[in-house]
N, C-alpha and C. Protein backbone atom coordinates (compact mmCIF):
# COMPACT_ATOMS: atom_id res chain seq x y z
N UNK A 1 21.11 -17.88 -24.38
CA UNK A 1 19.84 -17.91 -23.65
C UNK A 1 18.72 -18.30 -24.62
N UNK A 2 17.71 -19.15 -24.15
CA UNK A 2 16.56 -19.78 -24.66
C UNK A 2 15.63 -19.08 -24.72
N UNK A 3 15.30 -17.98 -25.58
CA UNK A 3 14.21 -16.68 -25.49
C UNK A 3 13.37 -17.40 -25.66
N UNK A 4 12.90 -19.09 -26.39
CA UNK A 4 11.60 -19.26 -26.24
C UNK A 4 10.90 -19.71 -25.09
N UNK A 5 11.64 -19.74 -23.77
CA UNK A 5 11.24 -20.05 -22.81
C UNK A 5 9.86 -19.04 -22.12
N UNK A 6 10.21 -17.83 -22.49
CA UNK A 6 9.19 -16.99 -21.92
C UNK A 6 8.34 -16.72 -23.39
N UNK A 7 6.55 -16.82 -23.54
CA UNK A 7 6.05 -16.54 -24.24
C UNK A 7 5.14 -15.45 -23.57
N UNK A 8 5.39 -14.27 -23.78
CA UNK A 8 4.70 -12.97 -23.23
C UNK A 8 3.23 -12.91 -24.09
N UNK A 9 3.11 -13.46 -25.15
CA UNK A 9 2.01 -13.71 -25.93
C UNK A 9 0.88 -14.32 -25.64
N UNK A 10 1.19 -15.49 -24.56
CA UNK A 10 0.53 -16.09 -23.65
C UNK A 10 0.70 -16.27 -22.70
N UNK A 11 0.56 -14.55 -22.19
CA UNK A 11 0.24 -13.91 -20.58
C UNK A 11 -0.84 -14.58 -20.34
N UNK A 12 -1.12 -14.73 -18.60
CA UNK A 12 -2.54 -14.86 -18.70
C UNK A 12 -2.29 -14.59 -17.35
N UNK A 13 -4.09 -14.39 -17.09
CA UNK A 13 -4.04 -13.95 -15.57
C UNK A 13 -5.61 -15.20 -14.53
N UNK A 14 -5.24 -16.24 -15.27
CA UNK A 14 -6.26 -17.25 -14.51
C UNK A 14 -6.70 -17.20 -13.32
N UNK A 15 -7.81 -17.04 -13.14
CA UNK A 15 -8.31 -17.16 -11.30
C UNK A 15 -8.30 -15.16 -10.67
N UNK A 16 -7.90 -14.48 -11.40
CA UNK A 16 -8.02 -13.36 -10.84
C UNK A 16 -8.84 -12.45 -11.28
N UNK A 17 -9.37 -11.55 -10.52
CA UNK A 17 -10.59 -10.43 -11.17
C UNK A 17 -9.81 -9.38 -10.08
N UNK A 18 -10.50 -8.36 -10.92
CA UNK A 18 -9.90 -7.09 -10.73
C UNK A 18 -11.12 -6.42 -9.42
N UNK A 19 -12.17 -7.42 -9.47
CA UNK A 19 -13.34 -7.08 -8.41
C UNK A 19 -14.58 -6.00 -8.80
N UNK A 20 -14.47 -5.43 -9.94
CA UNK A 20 -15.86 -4.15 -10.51
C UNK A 20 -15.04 -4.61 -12.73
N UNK A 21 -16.38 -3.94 -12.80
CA UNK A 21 -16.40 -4.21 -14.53
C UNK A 21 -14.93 -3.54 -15.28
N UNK A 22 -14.86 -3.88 -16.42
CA UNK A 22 -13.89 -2.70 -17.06
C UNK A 22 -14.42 -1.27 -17.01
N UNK A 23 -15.30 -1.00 -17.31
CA UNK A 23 -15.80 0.39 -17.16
C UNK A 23 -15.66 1.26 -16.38
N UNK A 24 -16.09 0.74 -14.91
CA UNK A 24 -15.57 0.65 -13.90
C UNK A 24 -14.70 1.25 -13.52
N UNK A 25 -13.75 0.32 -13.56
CA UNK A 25 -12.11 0.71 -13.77
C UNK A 25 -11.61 1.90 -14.16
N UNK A 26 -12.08 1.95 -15.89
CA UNK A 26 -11.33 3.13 -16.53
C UNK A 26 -12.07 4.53 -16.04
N UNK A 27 -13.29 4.55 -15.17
CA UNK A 27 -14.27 5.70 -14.66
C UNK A 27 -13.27 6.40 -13.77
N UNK A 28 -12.50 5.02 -12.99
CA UNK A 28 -12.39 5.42 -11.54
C UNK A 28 -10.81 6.16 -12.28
N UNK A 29 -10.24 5.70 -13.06
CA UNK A 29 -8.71 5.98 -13.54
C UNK A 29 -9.18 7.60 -14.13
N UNK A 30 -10.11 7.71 -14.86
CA UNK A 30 -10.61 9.20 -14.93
C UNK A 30 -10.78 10.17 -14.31
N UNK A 31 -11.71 9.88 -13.10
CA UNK A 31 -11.83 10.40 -11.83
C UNK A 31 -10.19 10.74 -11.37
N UNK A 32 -9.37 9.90 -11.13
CA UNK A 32 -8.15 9.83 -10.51
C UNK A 32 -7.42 11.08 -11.17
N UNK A 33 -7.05 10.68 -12.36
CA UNK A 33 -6.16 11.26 -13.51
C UNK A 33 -6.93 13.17 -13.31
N UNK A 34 -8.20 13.39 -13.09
CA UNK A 34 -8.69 14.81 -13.45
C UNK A 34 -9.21 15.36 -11.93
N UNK A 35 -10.35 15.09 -11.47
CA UNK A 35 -10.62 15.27 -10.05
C UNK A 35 -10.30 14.89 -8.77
N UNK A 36 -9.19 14.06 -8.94
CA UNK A 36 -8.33 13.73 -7.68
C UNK A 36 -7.62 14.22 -7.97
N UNK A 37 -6.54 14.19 -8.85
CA UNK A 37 -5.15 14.71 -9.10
C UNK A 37 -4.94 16.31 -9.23
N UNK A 38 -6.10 16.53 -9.23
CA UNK A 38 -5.93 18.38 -9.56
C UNK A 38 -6.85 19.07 -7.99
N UNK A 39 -7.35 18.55 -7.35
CA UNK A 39 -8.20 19.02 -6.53
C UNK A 39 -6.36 19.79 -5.42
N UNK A 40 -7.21 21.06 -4.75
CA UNK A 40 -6.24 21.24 -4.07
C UNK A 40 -5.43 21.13 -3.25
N UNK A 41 -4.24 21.52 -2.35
CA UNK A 41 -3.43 20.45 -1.25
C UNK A 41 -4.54 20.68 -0.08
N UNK A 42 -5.40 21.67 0.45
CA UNK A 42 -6.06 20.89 1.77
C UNK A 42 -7.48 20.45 1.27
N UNK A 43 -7.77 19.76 0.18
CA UNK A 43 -9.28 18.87 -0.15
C UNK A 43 -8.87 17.75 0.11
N UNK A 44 -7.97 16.88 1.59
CA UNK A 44 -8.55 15.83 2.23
C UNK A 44 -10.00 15.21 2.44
N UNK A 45 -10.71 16.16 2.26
CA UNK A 45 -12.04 15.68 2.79
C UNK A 45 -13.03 15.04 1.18
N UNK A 46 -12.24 15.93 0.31
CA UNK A 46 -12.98 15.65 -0.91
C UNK A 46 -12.07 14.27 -1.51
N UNK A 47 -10.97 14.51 -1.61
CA UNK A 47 -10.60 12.98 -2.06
C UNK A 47 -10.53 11.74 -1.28
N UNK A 48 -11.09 11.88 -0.04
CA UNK A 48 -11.84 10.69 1.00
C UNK A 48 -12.63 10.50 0.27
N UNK A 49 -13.83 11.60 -0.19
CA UNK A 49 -14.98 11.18 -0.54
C UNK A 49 -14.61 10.13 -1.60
N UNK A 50 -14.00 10.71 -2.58
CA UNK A 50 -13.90 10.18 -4.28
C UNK A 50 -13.58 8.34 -4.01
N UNK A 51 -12.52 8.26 -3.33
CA UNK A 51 -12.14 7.06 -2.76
C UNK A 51 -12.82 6.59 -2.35
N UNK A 52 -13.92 7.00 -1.02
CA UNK A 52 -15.37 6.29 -0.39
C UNK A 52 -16.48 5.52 -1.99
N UNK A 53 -16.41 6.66 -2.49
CA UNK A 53 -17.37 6.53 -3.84
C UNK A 53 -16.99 5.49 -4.53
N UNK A 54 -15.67 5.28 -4.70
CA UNK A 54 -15.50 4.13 -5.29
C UNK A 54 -14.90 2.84 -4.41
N UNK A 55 -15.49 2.72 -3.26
CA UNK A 55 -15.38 1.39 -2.41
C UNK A 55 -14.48 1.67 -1.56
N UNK A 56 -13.53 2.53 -1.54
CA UNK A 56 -12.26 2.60 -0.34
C UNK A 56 -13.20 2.58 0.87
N UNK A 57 -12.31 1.86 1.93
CA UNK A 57 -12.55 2.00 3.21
C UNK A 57 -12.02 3.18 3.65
N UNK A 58 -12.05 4.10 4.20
CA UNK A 58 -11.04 5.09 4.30
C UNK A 58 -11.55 5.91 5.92
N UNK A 59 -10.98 5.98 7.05
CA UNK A 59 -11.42 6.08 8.31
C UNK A 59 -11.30 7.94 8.29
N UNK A 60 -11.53 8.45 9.65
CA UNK A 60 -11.62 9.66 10.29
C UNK A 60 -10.49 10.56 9.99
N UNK A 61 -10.30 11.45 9.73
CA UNK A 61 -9.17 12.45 9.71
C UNK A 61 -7.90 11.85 8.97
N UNK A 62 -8.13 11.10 7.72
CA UNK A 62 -7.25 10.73 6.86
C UNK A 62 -6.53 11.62 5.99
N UNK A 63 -5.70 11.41 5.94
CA UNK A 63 -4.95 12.96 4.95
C UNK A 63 -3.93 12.22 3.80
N UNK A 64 -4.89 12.65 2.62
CA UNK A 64 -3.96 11.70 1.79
C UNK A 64 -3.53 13.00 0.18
N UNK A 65 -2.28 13.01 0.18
CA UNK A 65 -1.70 13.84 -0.82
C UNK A 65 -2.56 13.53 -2.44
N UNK A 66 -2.63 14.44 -3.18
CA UNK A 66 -3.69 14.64 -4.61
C UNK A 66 -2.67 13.50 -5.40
N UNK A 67 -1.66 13.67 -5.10
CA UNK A 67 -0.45 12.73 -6.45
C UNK A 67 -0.20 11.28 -5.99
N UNK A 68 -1.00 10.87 -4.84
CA UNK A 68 -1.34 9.26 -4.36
C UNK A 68 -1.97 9.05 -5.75
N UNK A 69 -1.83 7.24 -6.06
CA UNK A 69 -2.56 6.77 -7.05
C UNK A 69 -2.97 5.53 -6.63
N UNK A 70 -4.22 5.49 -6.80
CA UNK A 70 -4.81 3.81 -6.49
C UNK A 70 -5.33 2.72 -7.63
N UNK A 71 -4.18 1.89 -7.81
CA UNK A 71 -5.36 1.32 -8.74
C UNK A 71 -6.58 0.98 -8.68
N UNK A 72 -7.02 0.05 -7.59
CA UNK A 72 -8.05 -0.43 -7.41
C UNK A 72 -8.45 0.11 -5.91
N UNK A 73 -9.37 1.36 -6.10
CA UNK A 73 -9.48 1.94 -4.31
C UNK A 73 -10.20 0.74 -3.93
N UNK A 74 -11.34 0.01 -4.13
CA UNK A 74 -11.96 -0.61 -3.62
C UNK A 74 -11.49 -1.99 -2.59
N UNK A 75 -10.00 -2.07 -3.06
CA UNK A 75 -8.99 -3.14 -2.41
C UNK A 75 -8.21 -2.72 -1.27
N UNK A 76 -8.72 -1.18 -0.98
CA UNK A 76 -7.82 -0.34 0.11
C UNK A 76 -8.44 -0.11 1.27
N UNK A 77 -8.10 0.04 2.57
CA UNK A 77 -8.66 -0.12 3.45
C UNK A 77 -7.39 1.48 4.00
N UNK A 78 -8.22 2.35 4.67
CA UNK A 78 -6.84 3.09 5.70
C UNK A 78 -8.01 3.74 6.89
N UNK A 79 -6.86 3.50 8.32
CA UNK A 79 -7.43 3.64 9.39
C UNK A 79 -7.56 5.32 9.87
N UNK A 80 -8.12 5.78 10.63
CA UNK A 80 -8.19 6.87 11.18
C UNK A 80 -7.00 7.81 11.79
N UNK A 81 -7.06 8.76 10.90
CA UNK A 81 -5.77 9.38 10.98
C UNK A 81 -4.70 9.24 10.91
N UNK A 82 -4.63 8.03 9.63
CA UNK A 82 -3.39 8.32 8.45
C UNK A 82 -3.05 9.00 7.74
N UNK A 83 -1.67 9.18 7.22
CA UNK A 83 -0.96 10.06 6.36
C UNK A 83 -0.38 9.19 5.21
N UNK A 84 -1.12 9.83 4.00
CA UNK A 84 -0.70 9.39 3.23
C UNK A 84 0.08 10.05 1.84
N UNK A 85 1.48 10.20 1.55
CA UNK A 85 2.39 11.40 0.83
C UNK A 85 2.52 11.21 -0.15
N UNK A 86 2.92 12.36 -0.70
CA UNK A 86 3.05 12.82 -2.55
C UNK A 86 3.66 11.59 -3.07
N UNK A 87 2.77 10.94 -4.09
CA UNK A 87 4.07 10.18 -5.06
C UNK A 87 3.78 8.96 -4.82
N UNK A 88 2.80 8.55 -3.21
CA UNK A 88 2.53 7.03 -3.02
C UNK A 88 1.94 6.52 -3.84
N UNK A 89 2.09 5.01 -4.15
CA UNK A 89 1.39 4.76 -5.25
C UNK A 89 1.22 2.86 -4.46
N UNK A 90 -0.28 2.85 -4.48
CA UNK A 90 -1.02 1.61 -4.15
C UNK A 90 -1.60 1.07 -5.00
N UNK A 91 -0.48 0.08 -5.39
CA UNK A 91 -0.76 -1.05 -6.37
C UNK A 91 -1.52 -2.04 -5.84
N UNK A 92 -2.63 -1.86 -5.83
CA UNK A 92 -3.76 -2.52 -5.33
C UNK A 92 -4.49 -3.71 -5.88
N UNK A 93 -3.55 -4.79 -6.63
CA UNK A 93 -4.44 -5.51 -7.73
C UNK A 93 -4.76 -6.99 -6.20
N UNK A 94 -4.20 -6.76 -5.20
CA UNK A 94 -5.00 -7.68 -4.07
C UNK A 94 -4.83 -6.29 -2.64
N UNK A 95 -5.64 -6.67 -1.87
CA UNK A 95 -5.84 -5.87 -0.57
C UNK A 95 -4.57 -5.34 0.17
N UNK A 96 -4.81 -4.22 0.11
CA UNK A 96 -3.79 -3.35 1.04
C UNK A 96 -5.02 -2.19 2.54
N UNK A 97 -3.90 -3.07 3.67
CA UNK A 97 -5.10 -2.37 5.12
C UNK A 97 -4.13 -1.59 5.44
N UNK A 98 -4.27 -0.19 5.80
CA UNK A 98 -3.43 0.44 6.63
C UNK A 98 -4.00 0.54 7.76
N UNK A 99 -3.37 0.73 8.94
CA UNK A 99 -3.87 0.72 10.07
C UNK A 99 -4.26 2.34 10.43
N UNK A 100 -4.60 3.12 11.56
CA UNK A 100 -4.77 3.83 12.23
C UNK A 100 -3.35 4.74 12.59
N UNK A 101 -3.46 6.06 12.12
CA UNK A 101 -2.39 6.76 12.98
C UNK A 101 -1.02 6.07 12.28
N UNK A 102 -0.98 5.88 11.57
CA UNK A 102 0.14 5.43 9.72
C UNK A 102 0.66 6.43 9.13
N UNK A 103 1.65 6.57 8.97
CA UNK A 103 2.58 7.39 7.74
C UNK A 103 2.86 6.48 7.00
N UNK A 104 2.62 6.73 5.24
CA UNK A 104 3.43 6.48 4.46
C UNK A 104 3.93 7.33 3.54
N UNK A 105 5.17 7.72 3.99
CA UNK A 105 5.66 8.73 2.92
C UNK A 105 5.80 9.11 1.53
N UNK A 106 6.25 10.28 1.36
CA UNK A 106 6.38 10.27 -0.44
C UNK A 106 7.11 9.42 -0.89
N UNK A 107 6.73 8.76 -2.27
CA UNK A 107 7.17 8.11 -3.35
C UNK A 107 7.36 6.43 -2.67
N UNK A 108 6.49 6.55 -1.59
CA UNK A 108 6.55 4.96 -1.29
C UNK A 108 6.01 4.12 -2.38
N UNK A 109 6.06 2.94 -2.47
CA UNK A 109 5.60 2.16 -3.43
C UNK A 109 4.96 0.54 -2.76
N UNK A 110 3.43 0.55 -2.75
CA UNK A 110 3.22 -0.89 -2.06
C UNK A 110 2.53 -1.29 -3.15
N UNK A 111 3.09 -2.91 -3.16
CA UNK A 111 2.86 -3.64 -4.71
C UNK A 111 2.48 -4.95 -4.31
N UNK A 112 1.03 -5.26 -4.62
CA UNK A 112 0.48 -6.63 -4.55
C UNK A 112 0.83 -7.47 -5.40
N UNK A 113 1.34 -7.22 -6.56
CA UNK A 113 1.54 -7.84 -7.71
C UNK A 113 2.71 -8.09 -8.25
N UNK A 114 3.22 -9.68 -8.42
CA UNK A 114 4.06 -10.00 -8.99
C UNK A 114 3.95 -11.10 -10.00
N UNK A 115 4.67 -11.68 -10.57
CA UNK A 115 4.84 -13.13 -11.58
C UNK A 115 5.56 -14.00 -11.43
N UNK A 116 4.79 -14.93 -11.82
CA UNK A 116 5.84 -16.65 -11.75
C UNK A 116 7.04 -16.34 -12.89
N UNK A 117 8.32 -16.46 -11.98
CA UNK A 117 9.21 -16.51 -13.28
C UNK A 117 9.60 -17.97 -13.78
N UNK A 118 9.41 -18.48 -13.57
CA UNK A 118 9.15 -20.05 -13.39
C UNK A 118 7.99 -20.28 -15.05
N UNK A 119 6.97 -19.57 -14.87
CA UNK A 119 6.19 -19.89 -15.85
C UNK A 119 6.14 -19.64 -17.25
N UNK A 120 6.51 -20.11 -17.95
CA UNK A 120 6.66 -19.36 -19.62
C UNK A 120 5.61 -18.41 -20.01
N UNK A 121 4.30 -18.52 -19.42
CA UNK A 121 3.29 -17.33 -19.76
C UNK A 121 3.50 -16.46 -19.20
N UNK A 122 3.90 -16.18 -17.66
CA UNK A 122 4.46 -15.15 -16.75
C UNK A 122 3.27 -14.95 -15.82
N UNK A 123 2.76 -15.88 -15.61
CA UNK A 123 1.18 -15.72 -14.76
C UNK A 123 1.48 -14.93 -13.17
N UNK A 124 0.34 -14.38 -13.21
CA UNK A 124 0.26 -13.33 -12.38
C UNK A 124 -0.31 -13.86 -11.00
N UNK A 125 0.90 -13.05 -9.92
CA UNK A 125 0.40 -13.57 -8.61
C UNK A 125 0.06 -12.61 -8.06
N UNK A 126 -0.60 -12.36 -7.36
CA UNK A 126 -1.14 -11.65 -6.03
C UNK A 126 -1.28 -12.06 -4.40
N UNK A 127 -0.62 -10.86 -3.68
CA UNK A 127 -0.50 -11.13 -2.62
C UNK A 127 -1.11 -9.50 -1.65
N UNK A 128 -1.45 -9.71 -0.29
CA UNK A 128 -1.77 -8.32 0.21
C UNK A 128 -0.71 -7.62 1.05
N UNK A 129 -0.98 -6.57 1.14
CA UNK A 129 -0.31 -6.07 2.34
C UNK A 129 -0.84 -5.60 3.30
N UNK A 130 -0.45 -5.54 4.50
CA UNK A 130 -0.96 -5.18 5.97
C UNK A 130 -0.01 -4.24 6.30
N UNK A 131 -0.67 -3.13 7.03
CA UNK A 131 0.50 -2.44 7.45
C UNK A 131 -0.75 -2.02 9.20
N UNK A 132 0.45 -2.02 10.47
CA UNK A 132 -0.82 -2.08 10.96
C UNK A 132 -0.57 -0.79 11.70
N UNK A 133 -1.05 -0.39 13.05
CA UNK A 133 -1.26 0.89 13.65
C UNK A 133 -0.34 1.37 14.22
N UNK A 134 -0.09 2.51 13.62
CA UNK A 134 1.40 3.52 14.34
C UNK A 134 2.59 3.16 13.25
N UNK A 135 2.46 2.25 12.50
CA UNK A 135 3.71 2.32 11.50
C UNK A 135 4.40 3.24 10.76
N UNK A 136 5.45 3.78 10.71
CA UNK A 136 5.78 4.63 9.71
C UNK A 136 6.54 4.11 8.51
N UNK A 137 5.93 4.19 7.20
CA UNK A 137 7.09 3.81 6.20
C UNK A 137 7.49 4.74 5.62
N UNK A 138 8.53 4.92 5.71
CA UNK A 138 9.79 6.23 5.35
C UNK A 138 9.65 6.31 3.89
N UNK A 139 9.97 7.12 3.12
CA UNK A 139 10.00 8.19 2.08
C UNK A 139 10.66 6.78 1.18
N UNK A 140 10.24 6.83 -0.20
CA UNK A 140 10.60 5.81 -1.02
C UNK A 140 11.09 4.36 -0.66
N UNK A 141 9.85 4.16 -0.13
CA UNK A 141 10.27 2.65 0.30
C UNK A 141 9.44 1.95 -0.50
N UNK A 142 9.33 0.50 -1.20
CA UNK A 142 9.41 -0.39 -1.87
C UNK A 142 8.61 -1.44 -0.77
N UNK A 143 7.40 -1.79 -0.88
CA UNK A 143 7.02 -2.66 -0.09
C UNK A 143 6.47 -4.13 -1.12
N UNK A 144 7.08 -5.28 -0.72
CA UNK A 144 6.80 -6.70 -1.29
C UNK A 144 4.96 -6.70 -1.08
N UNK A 145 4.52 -8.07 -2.07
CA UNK A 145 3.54 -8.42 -1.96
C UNK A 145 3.95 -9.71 -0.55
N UNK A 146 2.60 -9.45 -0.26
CA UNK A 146 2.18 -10.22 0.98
C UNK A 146 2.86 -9.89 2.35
N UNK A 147 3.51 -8.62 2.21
CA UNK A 147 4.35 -8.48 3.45
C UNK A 147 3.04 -7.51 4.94
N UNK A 148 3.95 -7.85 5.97
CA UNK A 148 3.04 -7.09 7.13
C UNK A 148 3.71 -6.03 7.99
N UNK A 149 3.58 -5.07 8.10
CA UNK A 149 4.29 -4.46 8.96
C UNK A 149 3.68 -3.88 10.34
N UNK A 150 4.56 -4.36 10.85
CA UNK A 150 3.89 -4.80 12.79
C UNK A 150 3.78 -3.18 13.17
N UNK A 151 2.82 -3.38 13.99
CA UNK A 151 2.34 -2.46 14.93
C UNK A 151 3.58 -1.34 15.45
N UNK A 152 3.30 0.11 15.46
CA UNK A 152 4.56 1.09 15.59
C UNK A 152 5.82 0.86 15.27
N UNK A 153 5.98 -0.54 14.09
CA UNK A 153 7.26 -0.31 13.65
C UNK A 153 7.98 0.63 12.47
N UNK A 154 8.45 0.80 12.35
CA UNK A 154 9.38 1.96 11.05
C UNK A 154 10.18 1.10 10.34
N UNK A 155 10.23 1.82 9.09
CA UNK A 155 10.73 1.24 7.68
C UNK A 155 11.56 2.60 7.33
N UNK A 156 13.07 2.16 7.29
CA UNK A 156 13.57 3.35 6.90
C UNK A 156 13.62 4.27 5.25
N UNK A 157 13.90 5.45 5.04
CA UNK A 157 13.74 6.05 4.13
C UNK A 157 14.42 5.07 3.10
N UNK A 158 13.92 4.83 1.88
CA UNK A 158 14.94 3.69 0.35
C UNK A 158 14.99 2.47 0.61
N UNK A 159 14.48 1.82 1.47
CA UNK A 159 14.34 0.83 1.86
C UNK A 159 13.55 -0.27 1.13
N UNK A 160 13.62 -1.27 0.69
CA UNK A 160 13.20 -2.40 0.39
C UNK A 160 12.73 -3.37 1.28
N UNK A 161 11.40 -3.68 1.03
CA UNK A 161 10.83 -4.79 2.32
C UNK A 161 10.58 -6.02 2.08
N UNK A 162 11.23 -7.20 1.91
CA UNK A 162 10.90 -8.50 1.57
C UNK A 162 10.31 -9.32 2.44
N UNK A 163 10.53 -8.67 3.58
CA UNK A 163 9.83 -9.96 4.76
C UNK A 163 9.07 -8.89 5.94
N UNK A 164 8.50 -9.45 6.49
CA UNK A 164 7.44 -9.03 7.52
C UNK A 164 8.39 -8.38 8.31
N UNK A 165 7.82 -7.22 9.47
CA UNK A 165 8.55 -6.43 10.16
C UNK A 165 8.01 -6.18 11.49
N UNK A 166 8.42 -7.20 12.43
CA UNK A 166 7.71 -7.29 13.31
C UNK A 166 8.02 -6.00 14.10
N UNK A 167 6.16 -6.15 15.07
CA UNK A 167 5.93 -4.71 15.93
C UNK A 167 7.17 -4.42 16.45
N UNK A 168 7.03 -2.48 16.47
CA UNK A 168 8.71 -1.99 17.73
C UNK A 168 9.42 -2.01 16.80
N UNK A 169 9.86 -2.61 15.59
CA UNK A 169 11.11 -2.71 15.20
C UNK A 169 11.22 -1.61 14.04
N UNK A 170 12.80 -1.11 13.84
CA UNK A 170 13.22 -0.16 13.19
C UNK A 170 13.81 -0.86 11.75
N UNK A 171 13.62 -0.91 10.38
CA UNK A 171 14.21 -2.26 9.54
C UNK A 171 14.92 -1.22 8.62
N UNK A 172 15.75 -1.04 8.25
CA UNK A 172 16.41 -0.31 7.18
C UNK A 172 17.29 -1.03 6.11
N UNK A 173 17.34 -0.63 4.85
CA UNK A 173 18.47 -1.23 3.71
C UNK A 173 17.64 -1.75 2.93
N UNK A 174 18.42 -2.71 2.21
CA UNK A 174 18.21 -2.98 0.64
C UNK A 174 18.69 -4.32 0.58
N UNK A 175 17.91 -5.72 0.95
CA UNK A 175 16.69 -5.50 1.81
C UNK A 175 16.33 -5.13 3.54
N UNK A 176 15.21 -4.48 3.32
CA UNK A 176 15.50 -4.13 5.14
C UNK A 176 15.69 -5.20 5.88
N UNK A 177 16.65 -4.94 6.80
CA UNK A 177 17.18 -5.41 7.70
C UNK A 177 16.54 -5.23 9.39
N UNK A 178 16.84 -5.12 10.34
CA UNK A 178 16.24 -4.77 11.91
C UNK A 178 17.54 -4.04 12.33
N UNK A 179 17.61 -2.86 12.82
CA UNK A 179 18.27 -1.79 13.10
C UNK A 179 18.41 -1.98 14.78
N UNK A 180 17.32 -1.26 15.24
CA UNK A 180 16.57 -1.39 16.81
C UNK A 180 15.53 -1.29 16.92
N UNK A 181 15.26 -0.97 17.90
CA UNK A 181 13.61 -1.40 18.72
C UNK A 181 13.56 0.30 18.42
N UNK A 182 12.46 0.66 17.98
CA UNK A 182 11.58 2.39 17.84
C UNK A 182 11.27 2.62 19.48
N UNK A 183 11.19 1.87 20.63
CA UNK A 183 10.96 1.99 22.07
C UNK A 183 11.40 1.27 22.64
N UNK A 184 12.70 1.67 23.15
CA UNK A 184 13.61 0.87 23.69
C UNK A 184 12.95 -0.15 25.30
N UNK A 185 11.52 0.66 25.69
CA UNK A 185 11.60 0.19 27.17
C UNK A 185 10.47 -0.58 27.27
N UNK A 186 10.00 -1.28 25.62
CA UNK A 186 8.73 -1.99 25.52
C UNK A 186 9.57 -3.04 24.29
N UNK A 187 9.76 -4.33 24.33
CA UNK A 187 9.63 -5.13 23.40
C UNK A 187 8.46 -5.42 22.38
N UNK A 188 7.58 -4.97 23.06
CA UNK A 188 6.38 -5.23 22.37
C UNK A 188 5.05 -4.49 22.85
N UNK A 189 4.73 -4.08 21.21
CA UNK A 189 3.70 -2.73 21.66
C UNK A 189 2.36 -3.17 21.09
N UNK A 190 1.78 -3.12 22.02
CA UNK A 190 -0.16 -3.98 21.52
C UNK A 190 -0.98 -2.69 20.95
N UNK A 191 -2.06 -3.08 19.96
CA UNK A 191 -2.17 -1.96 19.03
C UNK A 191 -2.99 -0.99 19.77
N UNK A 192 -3.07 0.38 19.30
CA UNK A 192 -3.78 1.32 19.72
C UNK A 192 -5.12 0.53 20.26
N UNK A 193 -5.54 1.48 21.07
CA UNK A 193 -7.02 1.25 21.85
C UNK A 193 -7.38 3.08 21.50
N UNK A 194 -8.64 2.73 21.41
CA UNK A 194 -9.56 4.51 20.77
C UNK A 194 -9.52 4.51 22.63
N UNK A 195 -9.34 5.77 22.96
CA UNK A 195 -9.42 6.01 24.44
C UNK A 195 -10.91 6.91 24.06
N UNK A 196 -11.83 6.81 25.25
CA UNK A 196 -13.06 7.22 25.67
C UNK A 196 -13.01 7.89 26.50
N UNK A 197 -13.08 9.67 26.35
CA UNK A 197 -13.12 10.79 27.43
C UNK A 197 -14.67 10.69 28.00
């Protein structure tokens, strides 16, 4: 093998910003590392805030576990009355939306960020993820950059996601696959509507 093919020396990351200063950054990784990570299991309301403070979108009755990690909150978007579990970790170096009424379980992993292996510097790509309303992604699942996951569909527990997962559908394995329909008596489920009492 031709080890001089890859020069890790001349990484580079052309065309991308991280979106706020370095300072910035390492404030919010402080914050994270001491007053998010230690605050207690029901201060939902306080680590909304911390996340709000630093740019998260973050909707109504969100419930997100102290041992979540964000790189970049300001790239995160989550809808009203999501769940978000121990261990998730939102690799946020491009936009991740969760929808409304979302599980993502413990030790999930969603990753915007990958590299040209193609390129001898190893230049850095970015892609987002969408995940949209009513989805559940099961307990250590592995989500690709740029992937979407459709409206009330499920991602099973260990699962790997390389390709989009359209609404209704159940995808499980390594890489997920389509199992069945999560509602057998609807092919297709149009996203939540806020109902008005």
């Amino acid at each position: 093998m031709n080890n001089n093919r890859i020069r890790l020396d001349l990484y580079h990351q052309e065309g991308y910003t991280r979106g706020r200063p370095g300072w910035y950054v390492l404030l919010w990784w402080l914050i994270q590392g001491s007053l998010f990570r230690f605050s207690l299991h029901p201060m939902y309301r306080w680590r909304n805030f911390l996340l709000r403070l630093f740019g998260a979108h973050i909707g109504k009755g969100v419930r997100i576990r102290s041992t979540a990690k964000f790189t970049y909150p300001w790239k995160v978007a989550i809808g009203d009355y999501s769940w978000v579990g121990d261990d998730v970790e939102f690799y946020s170096l491009d936009h991740i939306d969760v929808g409304q009424h979302c599980v993502v379980s413990q030790h999930c992993y969603l990753c915007t960020g990958t590299h040209d292996i193609q390129d001898p510097r190893f230049g850095l790509i970015t892609k987002p993820i969408k995940i949209k309303d009513g989805a559940w992604i099961a307990s250590d699942t592995f989500v690709y950059p740029g992937i979407v996951i459709g409206t009330m569909s499920v991602v099973a527990a260990r699962s790997t996601v390389t390709r989009d997962v359209p609404s209704n559908e159940v995808h499980a394995g390594s890489p997920a696959r389509f199992i069945k329909y999560r509602f057998e008596d609807s092919k297709e489920i149009h996203p939540l509507k806020e109902v008005v009492i």
